[in-house]
N, C-alpha and C. Protein backbone atom coordinates (compact mmCIF):
# COMPACT_ATOMS: atom_id res chain seq x y z
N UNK A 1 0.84 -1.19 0.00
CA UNK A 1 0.00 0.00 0.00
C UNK A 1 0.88 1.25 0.00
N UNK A 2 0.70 2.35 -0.96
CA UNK A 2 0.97 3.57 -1.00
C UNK A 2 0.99 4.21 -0.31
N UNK A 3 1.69 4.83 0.92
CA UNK A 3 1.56 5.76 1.89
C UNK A 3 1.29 7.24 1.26
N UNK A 4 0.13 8.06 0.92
CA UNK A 4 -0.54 8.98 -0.15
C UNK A 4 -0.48 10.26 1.29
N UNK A 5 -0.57 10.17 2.74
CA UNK A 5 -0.17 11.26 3.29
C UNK A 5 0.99 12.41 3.54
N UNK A 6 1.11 12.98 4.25
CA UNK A 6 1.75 14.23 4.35
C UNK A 6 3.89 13.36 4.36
N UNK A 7 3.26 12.64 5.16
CA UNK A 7 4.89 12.52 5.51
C UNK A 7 5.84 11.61 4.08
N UNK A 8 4.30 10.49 3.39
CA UNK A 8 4.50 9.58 2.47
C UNK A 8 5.11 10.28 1.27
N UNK A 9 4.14 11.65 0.90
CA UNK A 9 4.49 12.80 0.13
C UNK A 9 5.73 13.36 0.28
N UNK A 10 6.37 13.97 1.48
CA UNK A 10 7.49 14.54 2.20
C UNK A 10 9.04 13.46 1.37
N UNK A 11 8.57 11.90 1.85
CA UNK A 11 9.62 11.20 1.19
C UNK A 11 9.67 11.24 -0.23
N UNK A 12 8.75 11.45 -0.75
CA UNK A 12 9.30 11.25 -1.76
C UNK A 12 9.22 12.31 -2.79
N UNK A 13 9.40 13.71 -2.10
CA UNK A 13 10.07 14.82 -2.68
C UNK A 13 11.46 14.52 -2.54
N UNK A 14 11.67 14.02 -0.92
CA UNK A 14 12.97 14.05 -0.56
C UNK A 14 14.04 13.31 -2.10
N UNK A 15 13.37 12.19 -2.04
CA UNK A 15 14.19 11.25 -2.97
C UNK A 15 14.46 11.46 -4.19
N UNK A 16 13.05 12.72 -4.86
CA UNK A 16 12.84 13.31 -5.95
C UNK A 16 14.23 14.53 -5.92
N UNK A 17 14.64 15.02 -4.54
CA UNK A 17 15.71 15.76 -4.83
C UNK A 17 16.89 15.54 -4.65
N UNK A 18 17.02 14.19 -4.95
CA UNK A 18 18.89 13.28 -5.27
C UNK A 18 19.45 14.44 -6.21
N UNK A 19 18.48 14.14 -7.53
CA UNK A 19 18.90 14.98 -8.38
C UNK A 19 19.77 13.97 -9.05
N UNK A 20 20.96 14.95 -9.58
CA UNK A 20 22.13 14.11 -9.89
C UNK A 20 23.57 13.88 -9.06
N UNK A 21 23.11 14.11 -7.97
CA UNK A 21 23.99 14.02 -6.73
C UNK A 21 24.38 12.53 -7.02
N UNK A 22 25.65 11.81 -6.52
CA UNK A 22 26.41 10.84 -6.49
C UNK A 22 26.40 10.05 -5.22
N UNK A 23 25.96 9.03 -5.03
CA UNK A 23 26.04 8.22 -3.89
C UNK A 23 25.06 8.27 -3.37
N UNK A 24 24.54 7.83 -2.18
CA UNK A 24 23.70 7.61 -1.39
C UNK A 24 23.19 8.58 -0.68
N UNK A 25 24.10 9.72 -0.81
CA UNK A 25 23.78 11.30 0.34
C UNK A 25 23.06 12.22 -0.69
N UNK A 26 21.89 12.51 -0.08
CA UNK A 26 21.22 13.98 -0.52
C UNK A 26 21.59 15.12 -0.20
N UNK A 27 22.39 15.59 -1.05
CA UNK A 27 22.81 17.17 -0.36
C UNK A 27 22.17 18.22 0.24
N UNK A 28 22.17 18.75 1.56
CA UNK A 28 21.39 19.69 1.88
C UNK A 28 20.66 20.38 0.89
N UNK A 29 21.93 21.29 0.49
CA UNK A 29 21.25 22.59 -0.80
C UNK A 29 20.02 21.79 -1.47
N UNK A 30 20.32 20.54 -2.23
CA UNK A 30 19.39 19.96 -3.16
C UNK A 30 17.94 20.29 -2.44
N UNK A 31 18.09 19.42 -0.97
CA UNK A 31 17.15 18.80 -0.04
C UNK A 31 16.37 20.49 0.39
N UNK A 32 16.92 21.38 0.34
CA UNK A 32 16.34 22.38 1.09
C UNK A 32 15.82 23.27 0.18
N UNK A 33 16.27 22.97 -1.11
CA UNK A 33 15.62 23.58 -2.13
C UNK A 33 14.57 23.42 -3.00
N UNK A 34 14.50 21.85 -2.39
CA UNK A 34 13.22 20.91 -3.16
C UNK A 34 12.10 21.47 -2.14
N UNK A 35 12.80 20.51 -1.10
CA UNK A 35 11.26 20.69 0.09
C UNK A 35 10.39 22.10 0.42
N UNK A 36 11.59 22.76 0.54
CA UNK A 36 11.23 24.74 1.28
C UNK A 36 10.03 24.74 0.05
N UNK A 37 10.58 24.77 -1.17
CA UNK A 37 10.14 25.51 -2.01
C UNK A 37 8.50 24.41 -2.70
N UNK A 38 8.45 23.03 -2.28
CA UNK A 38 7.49 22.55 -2.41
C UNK A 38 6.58 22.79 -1.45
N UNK A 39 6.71 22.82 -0.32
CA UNK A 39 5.84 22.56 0.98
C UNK A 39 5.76 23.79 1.60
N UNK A 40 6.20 25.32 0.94
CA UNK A 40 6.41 26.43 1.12
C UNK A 40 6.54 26.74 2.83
N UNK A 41 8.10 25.84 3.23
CA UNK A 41 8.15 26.14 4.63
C UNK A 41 9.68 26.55 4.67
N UNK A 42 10.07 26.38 6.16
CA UNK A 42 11.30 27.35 6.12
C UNK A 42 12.19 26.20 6.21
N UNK A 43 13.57 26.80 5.97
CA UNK A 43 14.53 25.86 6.53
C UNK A 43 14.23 25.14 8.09
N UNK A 44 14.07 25.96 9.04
CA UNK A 44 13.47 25.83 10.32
C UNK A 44 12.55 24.47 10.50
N UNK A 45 11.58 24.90 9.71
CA UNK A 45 11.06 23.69 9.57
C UNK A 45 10.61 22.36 9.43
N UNK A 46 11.80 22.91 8.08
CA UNK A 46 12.08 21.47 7.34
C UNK A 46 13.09 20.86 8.31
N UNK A 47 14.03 21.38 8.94
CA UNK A 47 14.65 20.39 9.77
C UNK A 47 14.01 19.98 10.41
N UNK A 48 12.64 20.33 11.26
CA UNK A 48 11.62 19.42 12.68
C UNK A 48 11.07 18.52 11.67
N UNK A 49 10.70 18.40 10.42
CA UNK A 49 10.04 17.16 10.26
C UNK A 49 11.20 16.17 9.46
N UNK A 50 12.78 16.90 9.06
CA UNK A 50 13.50 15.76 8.87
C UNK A 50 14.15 15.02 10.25
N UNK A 51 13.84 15.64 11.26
CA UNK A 51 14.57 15.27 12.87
C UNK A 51 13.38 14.35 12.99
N UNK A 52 11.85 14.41 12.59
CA UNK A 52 11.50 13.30 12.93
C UNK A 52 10.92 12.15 12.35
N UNK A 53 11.54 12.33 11.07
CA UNK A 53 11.89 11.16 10.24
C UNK A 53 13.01 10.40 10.44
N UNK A 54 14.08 11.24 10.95
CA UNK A 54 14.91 10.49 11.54
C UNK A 54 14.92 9.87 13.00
N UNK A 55 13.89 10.07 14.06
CA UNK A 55 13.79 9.26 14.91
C UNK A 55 12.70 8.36 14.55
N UNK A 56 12.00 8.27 13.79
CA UNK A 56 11.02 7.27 13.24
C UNK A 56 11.92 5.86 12.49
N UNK A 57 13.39 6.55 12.12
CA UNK A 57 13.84 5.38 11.36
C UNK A 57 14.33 5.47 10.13
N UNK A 58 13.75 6.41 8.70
CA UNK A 58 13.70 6.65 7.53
C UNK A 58 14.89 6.85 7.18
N UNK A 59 15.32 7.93 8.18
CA UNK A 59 16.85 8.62 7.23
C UNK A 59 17.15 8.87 8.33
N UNK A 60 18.91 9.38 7.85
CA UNK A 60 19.85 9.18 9.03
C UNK A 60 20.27 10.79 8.30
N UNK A 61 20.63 12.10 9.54
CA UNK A 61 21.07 12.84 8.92
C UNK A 61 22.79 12.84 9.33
N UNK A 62 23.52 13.33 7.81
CA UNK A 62 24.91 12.95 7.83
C UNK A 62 24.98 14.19 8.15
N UNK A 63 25.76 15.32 9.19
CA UNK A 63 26.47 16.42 9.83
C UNK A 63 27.02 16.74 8.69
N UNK A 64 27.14 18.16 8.02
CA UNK A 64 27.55 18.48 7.18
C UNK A 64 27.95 18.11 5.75
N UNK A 65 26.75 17.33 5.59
CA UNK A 65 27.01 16.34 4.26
C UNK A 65 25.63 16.61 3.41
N UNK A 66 24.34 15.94 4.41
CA UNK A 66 22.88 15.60 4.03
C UNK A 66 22.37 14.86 4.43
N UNK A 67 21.41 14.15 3.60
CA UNK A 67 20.57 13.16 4.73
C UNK A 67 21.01 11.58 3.42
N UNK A 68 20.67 10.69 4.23
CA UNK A 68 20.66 9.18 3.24
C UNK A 68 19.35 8.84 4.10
N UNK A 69 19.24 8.11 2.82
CA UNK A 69 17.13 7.27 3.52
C UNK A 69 17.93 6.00 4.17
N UNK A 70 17.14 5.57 4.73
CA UNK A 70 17.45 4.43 5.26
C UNK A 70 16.21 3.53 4.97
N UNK A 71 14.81 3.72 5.03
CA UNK A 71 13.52 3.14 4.75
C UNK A 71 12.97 4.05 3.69
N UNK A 72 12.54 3.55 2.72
CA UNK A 72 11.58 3.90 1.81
C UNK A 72 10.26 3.57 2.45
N UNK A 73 8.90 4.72 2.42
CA UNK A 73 7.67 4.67 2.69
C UNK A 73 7.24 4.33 1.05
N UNK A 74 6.33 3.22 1.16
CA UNK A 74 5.83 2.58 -0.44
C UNK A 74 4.86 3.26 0.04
């Protein structure tokens, strides 16, 4: 089953903004330029609901790098 809510949506902008980034890490810039500007919120923001995707499990954020998924929401 399709997870079609807010957070199901959220992932998979996230993943939509790899882009052409290399490896497994989503670069901030990419990540903050997709989401802000889809979900018209702030940086501020977007970090409280990637902090709690990352205690849910999903993604792990890398310190000065970006985030990598760890779980895909189908």
């Amino acid at each position: 089953m399709r997870s079609d809510g807010l957070y199901g949506l959220f992932m998979r902008r996230l993943l939509e903004s790899k882009g052409k980034s290399k490896g497994d890490i989503i670069p901030f810039p990419n990540l903050f330029e997709k989401l802000c500007r889809n979900f018209s919120i702030t940086k501020k923001e977007c970090w409280g609901i990637l902090f709690l995707l990352r205690d849910f499990g999903f993604i792990d954020v890398i310190c000065g790098h970006g985030v990598r998924v760890l779980k895909k929401m189908d």
